[in-house]
Protein backbone atom coordinates (compact mmCIF):
# COMPACT_ATOMS: atom_id res chain seq x y z
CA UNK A 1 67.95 187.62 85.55
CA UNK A 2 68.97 191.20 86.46
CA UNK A 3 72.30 191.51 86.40
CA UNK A 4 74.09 195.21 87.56
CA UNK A 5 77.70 196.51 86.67
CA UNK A 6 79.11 199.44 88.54
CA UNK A 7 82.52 200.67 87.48
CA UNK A 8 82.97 204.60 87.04
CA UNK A 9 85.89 203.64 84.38
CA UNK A 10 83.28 203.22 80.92
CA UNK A 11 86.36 201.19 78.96
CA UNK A 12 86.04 198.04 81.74
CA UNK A 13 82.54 198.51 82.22
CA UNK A 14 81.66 198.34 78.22
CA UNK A 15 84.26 194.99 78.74
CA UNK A 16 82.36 193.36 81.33
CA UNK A 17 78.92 194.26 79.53
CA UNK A 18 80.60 192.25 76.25
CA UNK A 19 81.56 189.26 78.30
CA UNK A 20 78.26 188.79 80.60
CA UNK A 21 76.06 189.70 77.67
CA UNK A 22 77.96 186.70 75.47
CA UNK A 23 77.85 184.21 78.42
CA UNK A 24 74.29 184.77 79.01
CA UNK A 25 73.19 184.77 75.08
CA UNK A 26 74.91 181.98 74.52
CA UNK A 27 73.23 179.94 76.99
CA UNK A 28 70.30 181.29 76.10
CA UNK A 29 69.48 182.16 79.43
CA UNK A 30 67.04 185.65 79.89
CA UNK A 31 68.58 189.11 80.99
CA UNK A 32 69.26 192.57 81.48
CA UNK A 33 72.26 194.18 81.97
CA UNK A 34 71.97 197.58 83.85
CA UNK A 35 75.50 199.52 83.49
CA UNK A 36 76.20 202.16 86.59
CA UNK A 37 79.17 204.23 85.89
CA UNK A 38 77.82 206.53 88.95
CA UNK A 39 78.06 204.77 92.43
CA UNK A 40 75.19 207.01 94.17
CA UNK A 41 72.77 206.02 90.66
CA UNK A 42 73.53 201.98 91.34
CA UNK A 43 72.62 202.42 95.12
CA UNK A 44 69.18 204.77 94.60
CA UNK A 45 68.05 201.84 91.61
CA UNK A 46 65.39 199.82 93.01
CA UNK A 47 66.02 196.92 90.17
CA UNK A 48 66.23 193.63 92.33
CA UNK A 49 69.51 192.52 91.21
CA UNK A 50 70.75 188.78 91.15
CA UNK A 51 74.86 189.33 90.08
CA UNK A 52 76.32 192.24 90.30
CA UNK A 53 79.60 193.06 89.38
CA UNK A 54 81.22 195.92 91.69
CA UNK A 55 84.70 198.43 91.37
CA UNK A 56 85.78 198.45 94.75
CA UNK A 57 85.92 202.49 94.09
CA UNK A 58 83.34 203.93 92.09
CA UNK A 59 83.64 207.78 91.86
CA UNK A 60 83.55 209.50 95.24
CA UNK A 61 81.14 206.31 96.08
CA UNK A 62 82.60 203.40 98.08
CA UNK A 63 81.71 200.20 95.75
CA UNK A 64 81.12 198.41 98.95
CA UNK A 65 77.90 201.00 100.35
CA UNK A 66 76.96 200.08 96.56
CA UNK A 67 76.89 196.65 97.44
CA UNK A 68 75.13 196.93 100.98
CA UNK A 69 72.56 199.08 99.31
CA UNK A 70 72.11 196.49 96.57
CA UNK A 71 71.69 193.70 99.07
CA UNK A 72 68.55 195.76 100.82
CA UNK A 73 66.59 194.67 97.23
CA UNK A 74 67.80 191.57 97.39
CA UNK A 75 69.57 189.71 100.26
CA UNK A 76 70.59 186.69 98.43
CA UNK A 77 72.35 188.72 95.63
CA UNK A 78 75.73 187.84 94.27
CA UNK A 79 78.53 189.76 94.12
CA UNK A 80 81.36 189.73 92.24
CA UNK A 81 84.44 192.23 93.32
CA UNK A 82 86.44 194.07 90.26
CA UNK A 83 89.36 196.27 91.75
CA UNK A 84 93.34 196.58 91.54
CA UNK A 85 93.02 197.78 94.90
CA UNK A 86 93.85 194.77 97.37
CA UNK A 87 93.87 196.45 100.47
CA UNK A 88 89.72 196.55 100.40
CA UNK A 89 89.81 192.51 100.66
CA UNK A 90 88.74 192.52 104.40
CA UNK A 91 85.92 194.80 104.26
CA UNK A 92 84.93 192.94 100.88
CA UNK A 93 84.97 189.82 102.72
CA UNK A 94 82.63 191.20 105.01
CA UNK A 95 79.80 191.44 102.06
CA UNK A 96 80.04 188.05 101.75
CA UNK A 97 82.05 188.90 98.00
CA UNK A 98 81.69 185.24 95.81
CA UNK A 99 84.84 186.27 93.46
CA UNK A 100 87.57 188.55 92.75
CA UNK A 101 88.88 189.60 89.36
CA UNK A 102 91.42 191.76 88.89
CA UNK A 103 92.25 194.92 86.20
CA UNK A 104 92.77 194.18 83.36
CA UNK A 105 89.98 191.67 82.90
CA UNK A 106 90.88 187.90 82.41
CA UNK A 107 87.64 186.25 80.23
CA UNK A 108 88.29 183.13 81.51
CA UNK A 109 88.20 184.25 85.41
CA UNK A 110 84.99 186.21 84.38
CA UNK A 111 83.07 183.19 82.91
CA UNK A 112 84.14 180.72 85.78
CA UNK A 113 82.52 183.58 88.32
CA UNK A 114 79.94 183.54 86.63
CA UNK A 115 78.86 179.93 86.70
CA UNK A 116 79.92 179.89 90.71
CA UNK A 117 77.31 182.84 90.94
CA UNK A 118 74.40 180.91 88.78
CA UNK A 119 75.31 177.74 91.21
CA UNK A 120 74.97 179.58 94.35
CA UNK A 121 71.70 181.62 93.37
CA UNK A 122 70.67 178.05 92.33
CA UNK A 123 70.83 177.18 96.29
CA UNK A 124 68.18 180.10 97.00
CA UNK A 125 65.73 178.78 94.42
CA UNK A 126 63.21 176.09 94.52
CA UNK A 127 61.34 174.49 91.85
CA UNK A 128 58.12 172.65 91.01
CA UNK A 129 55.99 171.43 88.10
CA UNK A 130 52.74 173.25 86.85
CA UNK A 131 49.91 171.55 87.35
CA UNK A 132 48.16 172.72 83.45
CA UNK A 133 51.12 170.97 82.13
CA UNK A 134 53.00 167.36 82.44
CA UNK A 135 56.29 169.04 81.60
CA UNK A 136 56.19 172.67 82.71
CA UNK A 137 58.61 173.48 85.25
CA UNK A 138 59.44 176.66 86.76
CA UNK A 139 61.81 177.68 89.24
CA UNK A 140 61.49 180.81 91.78
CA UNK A 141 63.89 182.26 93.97
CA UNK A 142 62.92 182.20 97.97
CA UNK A 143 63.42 185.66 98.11
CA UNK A 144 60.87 186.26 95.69
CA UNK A 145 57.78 183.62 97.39
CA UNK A 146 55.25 185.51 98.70
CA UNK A 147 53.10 182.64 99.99
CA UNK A 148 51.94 179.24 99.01
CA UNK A 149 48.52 178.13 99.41
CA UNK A 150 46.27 175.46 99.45
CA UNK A 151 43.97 175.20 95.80
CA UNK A 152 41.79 171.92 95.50
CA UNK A 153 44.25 169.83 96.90
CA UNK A 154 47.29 171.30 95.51
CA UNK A 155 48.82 174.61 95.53
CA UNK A 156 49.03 178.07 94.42
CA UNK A 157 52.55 179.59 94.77
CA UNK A 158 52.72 183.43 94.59
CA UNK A 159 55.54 185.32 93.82
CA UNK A 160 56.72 188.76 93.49
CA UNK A 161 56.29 188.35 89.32
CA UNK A 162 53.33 186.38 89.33
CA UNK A 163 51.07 183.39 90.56
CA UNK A 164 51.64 179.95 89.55
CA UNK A 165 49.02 176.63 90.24
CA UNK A 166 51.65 173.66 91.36
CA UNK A 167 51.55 169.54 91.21
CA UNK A 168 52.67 169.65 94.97
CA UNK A 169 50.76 169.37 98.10
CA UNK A 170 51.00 171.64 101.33
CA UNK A 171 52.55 168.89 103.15
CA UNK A 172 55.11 168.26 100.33
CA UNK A 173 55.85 172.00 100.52
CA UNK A 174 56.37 171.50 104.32
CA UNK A 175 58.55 169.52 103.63
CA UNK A 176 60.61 171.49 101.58
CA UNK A 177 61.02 174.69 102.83
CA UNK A 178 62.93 174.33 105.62
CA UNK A 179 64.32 177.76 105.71
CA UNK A 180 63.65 179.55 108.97
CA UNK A 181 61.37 182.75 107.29
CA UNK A 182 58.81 180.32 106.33
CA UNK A 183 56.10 179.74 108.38
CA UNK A 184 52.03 178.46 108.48
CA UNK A 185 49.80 180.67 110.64
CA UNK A 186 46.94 178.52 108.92
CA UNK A 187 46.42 175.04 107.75
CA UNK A 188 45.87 176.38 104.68
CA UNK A 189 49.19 178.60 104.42
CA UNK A 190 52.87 178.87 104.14
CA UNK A 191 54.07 182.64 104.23
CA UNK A 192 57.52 183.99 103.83
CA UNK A 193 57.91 186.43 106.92
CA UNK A 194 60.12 188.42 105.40
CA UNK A 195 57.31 189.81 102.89
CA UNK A 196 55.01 190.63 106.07
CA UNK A 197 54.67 194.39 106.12
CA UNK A 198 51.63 194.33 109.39
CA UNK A 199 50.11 191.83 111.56
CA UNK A 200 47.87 191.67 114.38
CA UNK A 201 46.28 188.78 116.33
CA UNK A 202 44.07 187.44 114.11
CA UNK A 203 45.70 188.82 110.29
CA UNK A 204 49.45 189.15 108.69
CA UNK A 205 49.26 191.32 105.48
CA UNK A 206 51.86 190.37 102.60
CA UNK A 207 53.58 192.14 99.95
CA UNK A 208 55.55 191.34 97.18
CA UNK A 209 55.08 192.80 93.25
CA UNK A 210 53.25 195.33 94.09
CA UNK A 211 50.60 193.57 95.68
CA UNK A 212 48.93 193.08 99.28
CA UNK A 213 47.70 190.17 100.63
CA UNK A 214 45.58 189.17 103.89
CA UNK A 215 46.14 186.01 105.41
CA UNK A 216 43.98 184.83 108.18
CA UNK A 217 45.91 183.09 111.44
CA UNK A 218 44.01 180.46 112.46
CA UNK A 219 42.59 180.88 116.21
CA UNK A 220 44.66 177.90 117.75
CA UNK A 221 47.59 179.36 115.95
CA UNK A 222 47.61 182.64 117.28
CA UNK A 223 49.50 182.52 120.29
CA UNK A 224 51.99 180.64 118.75
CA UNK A 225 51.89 182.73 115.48
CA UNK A 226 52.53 185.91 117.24
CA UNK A 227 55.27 183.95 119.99
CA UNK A 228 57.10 183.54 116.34
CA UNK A 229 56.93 186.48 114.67
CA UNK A 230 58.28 188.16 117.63
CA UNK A 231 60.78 185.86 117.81
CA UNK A 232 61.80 186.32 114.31
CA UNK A 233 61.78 189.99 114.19
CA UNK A 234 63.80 190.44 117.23
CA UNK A 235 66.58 188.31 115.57
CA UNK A 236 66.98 189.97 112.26
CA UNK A 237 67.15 193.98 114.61
């Protein structure tokens, strides 16, 4: 988990580090803590960020064009708002801000935003059991699924990081991924649109890690394929 802290003030940013780095070790959970005390240097990072905690005024920098520039990496990222300036609570609002906390820094506020920010990234993840192993289980966040596809009657999920081979069926993915950038241009497929980078009549090309992928849409499909992907792109202009 990637977790960002902007605040141009080092004293509460070394503070927040010392909380979020105790939460997270204690729970053993796997991190990194990036620490911006520049607003323009947290906006240029191209680190996909899950949490991030955000001064409202960073330098000369607006924390909140921080936070919109953030959310191009990663649109389900959380944020969490430190400021003692209250008249910024609309336009925070407005980036969809889980959590204020307010100078100086209360621990116990800062823990309890924390666990509502690991619930709701919780709601943008899915999970699923290996098939090498009885017990393996991994979970993935949506923004990160590339594709799943079909593999000897399971599946192969690929994700930005890497590629795992899943228990579950097509069908039982389906089922599951009912979230409107999903899609199956092929009976063998399920693509996440918002990874699709070109596509033409009879091909959609992925990416996600680093890595390009060709997907074939299946000739009965096309129409429809393309009647959706036009549809979909128009809506998100």
């Amino acid at each position: 988990m990637n977790i960002a802290i902007c605040d141009d003030e080092q004293l509460y940013a070394d503070e927040i580090k010392k909380h979020v780095e105790c939460y997270f070790t204690r729970r053993e959970v796997p991190h990194k803590i990036y620490v911006f005390t520049d607003g323009q240097a947290a906006a240029r990072s191209e680190v996909k960020f899950d949490i991030a905690f955000l001064d409202i005024e960073i330098g000369p920098v607006s924390g909140l064009d921080v936070g919109k520039a953030m959310r191009k990496n990663n649109p389900n990222i959380v944020f969490i708002v430190v400021t003692a300036f209250s008249k910024y609570l609309d336009d925070a609002l407005d980036l969809k801000v889980l959590r204020f906390l307010e100078k100086p820094i209360n621990s116990e506020r800062l823990y309890a935003g924390i666990d509502r920010a690991i619930d709701t990234l919780n709601d943008t993840t899915v999970g699923f059991y290996l098939r090498d192993g009885d017990m393996d289980y991994k979970k993935v966040l949506l923004c990160d699924l590339i594709m799943i596809e079909t593999d000897r009657r399971r599946t192969k999920v690929y994700t930005d990081a890497e590629v795992f081979r899943t228990k579950k069926t097509l069908s039982e993915w389906q089922r599951e991924l009912t979230e409107p950038f999903f899609m199956m241009p092929h009976n063998s497929f399920i693509i996440n649109m918002n990874k699709i980078v070109k596509f033409s009549r009879t091909e959609i090309e992925l990416e996600g890690g680093k890595k390009h992928y060709i997907v074939s849409v299946a000739p009965k499909r096309q129409a429809e394929t393309k009647r959706i992907l036009m549809s979909y792109f128009e809506s998100r202009r």
